[in-house]
PDB file of N, CA and C in Angstrom:
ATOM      1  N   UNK A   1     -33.460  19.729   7.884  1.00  0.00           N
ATOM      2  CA  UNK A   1     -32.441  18.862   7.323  1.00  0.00           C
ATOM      3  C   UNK A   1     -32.281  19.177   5.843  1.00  0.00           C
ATOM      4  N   UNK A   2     -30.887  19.214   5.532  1.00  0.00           N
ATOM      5  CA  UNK A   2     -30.671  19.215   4.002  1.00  0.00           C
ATOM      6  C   UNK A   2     -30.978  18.281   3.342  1.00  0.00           C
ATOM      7  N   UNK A   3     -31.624  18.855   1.641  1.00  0.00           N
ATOM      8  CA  UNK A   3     -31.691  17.701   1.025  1.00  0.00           C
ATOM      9  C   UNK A   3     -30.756  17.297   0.584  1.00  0.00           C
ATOM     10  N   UNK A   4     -30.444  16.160  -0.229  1.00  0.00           N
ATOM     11  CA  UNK A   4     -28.720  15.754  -0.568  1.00  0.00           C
ATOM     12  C   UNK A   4     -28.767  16.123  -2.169  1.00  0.00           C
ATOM     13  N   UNK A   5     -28.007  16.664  -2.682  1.00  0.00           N
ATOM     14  CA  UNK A   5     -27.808  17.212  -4.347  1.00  0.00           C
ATOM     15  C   UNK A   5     -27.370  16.187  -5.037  1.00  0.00           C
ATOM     16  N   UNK A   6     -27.424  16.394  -6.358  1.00  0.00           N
ATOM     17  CA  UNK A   6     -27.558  15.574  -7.317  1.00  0.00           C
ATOM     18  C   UNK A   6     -26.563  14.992  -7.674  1.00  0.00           C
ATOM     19  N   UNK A   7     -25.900  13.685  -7.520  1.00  0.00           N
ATOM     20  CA  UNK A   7     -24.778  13.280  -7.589  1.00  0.00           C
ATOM     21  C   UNK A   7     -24.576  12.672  -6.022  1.00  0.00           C
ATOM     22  N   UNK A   8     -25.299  13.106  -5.129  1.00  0.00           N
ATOM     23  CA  UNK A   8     -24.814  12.553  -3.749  1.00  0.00           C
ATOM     24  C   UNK A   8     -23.641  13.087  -3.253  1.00  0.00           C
ATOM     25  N   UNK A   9     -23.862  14.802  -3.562  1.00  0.00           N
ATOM     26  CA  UNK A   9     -22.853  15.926  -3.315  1.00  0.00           C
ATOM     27  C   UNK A   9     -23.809  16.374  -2.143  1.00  0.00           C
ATOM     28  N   UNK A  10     -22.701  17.038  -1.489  1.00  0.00           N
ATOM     29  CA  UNK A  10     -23.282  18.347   0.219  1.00  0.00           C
ATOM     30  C   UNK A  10     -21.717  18.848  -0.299  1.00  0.00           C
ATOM     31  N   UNK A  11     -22.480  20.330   0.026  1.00  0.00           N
ATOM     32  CA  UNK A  11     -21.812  21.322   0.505  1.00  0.00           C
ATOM     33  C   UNK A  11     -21.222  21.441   1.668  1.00  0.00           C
ATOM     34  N   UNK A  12     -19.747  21.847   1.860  1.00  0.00           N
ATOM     35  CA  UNK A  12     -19.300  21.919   3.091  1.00  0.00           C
ATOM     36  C   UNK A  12     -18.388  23.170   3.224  1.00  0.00           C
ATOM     37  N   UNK A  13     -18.171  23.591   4.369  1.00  0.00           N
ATOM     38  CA  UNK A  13     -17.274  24.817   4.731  1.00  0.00           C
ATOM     39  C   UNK A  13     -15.953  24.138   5.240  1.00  0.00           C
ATOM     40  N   UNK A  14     -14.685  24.522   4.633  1.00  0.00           N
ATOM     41  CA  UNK A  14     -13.546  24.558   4.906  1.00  0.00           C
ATOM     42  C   UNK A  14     -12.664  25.367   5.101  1.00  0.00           C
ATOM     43  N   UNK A  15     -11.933  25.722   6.528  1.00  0.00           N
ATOM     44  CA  UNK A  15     -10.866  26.924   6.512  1.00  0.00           C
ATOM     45  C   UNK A  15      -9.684  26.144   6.464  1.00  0.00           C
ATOM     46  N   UNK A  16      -8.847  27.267   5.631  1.00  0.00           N
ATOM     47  CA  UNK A  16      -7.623  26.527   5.179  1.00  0.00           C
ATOM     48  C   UNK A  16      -6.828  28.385   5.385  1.00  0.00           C
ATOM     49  N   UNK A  17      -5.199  28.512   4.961  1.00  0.00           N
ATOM     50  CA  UNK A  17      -4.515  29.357   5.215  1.00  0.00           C
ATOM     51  C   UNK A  17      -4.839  30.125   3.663  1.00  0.00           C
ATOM     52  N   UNK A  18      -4.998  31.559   4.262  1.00  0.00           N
ATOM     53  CA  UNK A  18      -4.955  32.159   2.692  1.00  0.00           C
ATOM     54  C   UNK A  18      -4.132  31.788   1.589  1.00  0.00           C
ATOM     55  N   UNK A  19      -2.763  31.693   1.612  1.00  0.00           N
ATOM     56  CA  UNK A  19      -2.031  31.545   1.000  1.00  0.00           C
ATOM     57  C   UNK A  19      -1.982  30.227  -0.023  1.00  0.00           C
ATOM     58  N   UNK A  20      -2.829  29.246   0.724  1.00  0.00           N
ATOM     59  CA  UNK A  20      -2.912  27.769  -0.093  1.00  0.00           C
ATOM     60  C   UNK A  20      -4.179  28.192  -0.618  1.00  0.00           C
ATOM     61  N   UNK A  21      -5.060  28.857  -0.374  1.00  0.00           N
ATOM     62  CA  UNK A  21      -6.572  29.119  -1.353  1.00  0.00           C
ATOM     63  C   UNK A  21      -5.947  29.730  -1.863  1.00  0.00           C
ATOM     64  N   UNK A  22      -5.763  31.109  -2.100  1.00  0.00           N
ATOM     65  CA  UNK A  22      -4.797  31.655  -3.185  1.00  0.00           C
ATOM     66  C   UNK A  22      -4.082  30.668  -4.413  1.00  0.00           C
ATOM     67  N   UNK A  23      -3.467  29.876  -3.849  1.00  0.00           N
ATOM     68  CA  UNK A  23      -2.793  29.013  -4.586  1.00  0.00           C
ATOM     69  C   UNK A  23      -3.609  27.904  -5.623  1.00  0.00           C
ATOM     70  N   UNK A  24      -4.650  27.487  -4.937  1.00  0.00           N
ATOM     71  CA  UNK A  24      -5.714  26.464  -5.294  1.00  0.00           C
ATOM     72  C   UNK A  24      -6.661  27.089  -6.406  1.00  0.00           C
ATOM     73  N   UNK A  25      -6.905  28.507  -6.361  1.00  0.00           N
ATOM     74  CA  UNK A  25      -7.346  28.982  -7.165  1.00  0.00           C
ATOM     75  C   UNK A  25      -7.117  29.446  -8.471  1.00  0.00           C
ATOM     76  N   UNK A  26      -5.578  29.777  -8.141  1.00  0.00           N
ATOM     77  CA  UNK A  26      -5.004  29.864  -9.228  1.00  0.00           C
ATOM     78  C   UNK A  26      -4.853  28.664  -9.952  1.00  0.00           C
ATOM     79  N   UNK A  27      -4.431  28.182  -9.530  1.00  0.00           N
ATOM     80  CA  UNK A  27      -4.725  26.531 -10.043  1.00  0.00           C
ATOM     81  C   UNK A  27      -5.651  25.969 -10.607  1.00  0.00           C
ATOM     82  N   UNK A  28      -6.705  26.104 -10.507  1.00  0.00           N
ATOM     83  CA  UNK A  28      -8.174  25.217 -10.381  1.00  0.00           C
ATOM     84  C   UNK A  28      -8.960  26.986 -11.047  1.00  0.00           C
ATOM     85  N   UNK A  29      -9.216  27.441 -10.813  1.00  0.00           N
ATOM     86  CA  UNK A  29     -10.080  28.564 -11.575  1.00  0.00           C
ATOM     87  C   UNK A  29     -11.132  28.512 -10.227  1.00  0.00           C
ATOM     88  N   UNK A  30     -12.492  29.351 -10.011  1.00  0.00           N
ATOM     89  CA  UNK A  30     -13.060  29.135  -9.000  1.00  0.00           C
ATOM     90  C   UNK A  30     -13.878  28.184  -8.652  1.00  0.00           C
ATOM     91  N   UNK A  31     -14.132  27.554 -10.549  1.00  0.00           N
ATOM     92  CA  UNK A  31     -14.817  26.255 -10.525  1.00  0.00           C
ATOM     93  C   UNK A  31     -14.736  24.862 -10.349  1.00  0.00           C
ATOM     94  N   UNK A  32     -13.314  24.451 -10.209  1.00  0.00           N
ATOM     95  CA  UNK A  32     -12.551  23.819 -10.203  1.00  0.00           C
ATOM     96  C   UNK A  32     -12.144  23.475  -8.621  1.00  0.00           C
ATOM     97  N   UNK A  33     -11.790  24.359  -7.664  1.00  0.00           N
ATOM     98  CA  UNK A  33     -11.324  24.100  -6.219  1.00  0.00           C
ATOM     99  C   UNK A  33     -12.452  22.536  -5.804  1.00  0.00           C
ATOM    100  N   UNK A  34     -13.778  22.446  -6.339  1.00  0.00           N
ATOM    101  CA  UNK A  34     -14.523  20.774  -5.491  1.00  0.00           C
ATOM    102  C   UNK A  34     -13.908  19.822  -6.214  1.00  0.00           C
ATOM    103  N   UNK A  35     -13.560  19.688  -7.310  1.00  0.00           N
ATOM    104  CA  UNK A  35     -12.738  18.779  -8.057  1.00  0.00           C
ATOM    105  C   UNK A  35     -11.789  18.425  -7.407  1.00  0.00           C
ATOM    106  N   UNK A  36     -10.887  19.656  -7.163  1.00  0.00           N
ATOM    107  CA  UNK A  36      -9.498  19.250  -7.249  1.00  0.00           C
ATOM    108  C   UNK A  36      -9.172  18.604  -5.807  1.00  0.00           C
ATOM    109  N   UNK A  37     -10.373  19.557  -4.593  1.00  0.00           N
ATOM    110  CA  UNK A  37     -10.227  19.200  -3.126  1.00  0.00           C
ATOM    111  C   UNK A  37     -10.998  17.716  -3.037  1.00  0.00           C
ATOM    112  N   UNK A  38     -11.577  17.417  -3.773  1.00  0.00           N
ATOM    113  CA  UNK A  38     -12.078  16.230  -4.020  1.00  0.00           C
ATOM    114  C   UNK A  38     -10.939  15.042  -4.219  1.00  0.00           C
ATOM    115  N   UNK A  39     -10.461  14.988  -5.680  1.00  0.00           N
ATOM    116  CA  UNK A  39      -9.378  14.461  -5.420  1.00  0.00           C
ATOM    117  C   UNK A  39      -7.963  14.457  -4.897  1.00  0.00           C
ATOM    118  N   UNK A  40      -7.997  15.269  -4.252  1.00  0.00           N
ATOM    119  CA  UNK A  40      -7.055  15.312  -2.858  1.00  0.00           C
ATOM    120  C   UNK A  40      -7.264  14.478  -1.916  1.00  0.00           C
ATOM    121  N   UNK A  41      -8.422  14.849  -1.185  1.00  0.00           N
ATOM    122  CA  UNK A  41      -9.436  14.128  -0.198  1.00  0.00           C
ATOM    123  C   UNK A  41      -9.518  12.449  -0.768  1.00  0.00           C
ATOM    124  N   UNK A  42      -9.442  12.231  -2.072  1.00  0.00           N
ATOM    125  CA  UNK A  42      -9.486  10.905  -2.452  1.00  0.00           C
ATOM    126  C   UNK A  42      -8.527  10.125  -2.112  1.00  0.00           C
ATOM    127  N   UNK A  43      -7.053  11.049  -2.303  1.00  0.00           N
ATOM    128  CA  UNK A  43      -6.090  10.446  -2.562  1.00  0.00           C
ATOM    129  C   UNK A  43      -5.352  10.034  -1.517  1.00  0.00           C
ATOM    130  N   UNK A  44      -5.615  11.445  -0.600  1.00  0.00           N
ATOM    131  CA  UNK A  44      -5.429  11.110   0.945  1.00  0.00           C
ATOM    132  C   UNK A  44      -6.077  10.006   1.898  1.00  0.00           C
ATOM    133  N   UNK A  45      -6.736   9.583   1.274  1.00  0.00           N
ATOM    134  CA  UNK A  45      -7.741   8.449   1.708  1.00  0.00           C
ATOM    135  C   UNK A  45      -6.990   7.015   1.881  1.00  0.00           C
ATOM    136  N   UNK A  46      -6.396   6.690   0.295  1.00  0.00           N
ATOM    137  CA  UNK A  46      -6.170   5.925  -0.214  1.00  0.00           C
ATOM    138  C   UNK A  46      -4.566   5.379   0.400  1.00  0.00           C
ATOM    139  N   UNK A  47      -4.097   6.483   0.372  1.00  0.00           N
ATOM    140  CA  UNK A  47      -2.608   6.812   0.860  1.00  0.00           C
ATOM    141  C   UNK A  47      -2.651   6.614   2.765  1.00  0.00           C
ATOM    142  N   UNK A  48      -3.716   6.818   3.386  1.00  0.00           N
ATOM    143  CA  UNK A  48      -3.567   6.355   4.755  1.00  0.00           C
ATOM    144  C   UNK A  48      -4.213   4.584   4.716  1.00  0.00           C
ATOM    145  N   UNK A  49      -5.058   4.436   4.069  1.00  0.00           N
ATOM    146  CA  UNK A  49      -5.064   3.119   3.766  1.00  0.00           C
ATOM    147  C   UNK A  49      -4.145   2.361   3.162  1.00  0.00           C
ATOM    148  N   UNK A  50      -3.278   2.439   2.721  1.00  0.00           N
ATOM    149  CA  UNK A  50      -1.750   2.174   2.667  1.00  0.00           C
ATOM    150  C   UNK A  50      -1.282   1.983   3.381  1.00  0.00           C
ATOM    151  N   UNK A  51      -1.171   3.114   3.961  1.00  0.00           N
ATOM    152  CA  UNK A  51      -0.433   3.398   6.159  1.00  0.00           C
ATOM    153  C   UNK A  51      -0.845   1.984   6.708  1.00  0.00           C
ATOM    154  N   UNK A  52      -2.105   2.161   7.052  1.00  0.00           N
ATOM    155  CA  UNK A  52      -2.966   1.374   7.871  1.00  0.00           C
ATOM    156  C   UNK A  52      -2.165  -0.505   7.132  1.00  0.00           C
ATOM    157  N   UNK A  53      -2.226  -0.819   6.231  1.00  0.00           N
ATOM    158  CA  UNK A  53      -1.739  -2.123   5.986  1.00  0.00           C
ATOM    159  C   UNK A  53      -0.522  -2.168   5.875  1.00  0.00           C
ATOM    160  N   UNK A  54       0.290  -1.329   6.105  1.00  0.00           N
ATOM    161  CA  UNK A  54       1.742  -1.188   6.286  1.00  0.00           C
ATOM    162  C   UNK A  54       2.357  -1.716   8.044  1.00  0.00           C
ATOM    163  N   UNK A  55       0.960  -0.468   8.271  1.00  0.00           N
ATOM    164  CA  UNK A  55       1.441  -0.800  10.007  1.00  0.00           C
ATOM    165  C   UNK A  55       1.057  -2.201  10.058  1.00  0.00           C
ATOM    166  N   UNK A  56      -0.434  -2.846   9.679  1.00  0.00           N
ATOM    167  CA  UNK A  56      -0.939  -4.439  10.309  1.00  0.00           C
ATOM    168  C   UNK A  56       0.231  -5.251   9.969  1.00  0.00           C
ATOM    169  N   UNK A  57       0.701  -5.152   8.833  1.00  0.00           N
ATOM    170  CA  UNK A  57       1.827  -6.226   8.091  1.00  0.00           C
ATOM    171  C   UNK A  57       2.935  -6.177   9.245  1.00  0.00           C
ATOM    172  N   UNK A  58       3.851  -4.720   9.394  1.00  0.00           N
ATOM    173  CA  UNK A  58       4.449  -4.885  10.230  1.00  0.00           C
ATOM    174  C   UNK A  58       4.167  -5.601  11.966  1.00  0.00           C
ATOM    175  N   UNK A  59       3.238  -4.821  12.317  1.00  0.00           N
ATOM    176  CA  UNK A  59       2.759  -5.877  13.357  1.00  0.00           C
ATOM    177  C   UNK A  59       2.839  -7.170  13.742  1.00  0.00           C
ATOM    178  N   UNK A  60       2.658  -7.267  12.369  1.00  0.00           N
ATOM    179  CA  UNK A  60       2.390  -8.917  12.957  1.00  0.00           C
ATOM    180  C   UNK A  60       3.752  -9.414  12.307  1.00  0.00           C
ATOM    181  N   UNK A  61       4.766  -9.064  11.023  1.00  0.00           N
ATOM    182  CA  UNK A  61       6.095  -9.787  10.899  1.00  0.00           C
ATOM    183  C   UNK A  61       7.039  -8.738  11.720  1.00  0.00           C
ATOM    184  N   UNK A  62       7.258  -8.292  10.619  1.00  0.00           N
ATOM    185  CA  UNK A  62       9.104  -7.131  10.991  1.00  0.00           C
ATOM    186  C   UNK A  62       8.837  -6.069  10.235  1.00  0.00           C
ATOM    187  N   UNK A  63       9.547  -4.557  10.708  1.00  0.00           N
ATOM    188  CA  UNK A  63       9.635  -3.807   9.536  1.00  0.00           C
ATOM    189  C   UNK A  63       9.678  -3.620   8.460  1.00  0.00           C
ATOM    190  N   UNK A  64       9.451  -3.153   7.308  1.00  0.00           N
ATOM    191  CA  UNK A  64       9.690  -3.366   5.910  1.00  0.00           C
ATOM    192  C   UNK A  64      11.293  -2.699   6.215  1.00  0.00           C
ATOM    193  N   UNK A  65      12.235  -3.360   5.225  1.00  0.00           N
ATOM    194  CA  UNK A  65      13.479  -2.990   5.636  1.00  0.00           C
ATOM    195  C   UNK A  65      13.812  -1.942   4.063  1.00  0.00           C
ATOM    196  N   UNK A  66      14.660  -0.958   4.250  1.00  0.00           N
ATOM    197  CA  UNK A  66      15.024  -0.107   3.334  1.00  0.00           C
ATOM    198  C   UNK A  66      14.886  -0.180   2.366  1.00  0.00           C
ATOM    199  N   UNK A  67      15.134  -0.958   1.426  1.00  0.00           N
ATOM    200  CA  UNK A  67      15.454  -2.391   0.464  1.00  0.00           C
ATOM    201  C   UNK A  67      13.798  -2.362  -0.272  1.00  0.00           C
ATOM    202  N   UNK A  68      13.120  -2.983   0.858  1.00  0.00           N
ATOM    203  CA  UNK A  68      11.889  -3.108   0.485  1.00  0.00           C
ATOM    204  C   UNK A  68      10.635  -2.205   0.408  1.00  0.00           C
ATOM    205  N   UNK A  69      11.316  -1.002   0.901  1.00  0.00           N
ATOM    206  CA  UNK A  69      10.754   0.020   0.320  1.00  0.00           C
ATOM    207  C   UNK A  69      10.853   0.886  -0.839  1.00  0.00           C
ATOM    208  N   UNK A  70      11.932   0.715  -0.897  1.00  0.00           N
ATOM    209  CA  UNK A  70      12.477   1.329  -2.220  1.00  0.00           C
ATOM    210  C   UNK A  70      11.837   0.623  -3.337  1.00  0.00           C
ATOM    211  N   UNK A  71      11.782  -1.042  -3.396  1.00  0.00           N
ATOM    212  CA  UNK A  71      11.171  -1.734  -4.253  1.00  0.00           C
ATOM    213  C   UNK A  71       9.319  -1.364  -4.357  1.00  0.00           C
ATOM    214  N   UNK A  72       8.946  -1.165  -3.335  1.00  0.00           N
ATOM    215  CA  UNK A  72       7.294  -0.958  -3.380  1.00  0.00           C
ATOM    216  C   UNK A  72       7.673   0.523  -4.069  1.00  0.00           C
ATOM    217  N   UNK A  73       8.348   1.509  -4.030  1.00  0.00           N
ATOM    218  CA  UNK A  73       8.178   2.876  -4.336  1.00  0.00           C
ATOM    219  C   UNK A  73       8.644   2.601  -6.010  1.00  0.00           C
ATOM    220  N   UNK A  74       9.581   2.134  -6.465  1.00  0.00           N
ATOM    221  CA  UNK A  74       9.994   1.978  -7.568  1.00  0.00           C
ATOM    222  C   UNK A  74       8.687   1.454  -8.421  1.00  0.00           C
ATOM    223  N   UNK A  75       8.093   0.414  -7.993  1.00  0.00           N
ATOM    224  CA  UNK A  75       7.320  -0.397  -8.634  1.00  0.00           C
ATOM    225  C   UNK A  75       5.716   0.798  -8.807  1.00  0.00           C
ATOM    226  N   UNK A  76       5.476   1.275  -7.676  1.00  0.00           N
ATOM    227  CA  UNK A  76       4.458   1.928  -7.405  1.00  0.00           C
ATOM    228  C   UNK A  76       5.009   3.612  -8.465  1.00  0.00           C
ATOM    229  N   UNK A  77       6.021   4.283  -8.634  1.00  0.00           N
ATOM    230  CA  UNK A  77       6.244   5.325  -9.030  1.00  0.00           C
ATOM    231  C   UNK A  77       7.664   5.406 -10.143  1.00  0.00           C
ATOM    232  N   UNK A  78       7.321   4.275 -10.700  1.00  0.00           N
ATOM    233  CA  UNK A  78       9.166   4.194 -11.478  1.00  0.00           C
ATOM    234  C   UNK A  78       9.942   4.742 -11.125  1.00  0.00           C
ATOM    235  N   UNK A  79      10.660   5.535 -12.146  1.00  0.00           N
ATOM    236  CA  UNK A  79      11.906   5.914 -11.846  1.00  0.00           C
ATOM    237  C   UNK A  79      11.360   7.243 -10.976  1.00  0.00           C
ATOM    238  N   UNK A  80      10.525   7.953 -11.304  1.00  0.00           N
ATOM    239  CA  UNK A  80      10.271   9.651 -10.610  1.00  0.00           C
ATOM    240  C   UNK A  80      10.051   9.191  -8.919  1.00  0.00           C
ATOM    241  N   UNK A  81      10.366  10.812  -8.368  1.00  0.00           N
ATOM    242  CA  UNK A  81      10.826  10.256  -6.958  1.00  0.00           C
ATOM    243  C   UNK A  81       9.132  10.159  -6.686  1.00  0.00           C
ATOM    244  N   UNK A  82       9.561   9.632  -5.795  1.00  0.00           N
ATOM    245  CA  UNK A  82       8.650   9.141  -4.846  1.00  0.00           C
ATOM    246  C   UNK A  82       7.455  10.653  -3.910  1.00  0.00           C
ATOM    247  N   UNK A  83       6.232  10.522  -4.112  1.00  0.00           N
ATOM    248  CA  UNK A  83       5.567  12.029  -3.824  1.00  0.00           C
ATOM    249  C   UNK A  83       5.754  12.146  -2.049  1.00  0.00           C
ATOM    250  N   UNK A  84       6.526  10.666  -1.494  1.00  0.00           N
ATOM    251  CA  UNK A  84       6.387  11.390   0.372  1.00  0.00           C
ATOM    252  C   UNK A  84       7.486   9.911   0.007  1.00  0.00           C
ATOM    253  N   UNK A  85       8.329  10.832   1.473  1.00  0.00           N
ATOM    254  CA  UNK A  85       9.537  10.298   1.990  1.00  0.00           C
ATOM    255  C   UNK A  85       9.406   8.731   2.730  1.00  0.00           C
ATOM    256  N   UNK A  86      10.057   8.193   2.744  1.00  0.00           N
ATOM    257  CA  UNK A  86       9.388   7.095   3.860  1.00  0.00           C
ATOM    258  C   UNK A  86       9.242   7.261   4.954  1.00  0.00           C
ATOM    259  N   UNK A  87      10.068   8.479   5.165  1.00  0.00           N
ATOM    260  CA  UNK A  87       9.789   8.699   7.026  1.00  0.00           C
ATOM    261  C   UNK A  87       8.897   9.806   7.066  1.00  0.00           C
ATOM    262  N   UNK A  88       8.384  10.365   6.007  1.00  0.00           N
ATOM    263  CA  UNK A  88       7.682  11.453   5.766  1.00  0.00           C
ATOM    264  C   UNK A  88       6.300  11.568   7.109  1.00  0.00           C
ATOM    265  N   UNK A  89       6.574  12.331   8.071  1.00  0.00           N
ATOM    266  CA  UNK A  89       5.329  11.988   9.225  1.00  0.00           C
ATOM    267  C   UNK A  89       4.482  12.973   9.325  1.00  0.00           C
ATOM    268  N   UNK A  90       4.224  14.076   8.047  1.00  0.00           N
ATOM    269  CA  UNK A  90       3.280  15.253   8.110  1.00  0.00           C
ATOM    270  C   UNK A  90       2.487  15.227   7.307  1.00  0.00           C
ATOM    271  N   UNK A  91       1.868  13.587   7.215  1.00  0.00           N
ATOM    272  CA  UNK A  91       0.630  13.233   7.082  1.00  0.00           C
ATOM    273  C   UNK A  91      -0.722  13.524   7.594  1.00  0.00           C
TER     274      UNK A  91
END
């Protein structure tokens, strides 16, 4: 069994398409890719936990109607657009 590293970090293996490591690297330098996949992984987290109380709310009233999305996106991202569509489903 591994021991766990300092910070309450593990190492892990990820395959992804060349073309987005390529990209990530350039980006991030080689030291940089646990950071950045880190907060990705954070953000993606956060953003389906969103999902998740979007769907319960609806459930149990009515859809959020056009209107009222636009208002959560405005409020949540001012004026700049919005980083996913509302129907955006390639989550």
């Amino acid at each position: 069994m591994k021991s766990p590293r300092p910070g309450g970090t593990e190492n892990i293996s990820v395959s992804m398409p060349s073309e987005l490591l390529g990209a990530l690297r350039t980006r991030t330098g080689k030291r940089g890719v646990s950071a950045y996949v880190t907060a990705a992984v954070r953000h993606q987290l956060a953003m389906d936990g969103l999902a998740e109380i979007v769907a319960a709310y609806e459930a149990e009233h009515e859809p959020l109607s056009e209107a009222e999305v636009q208002a959560a996106q405005s409020e949540l991202f001012g004026d700049a657009p919005a980083p996913y569509a509302a129907n955006d489903s390639a989550a």
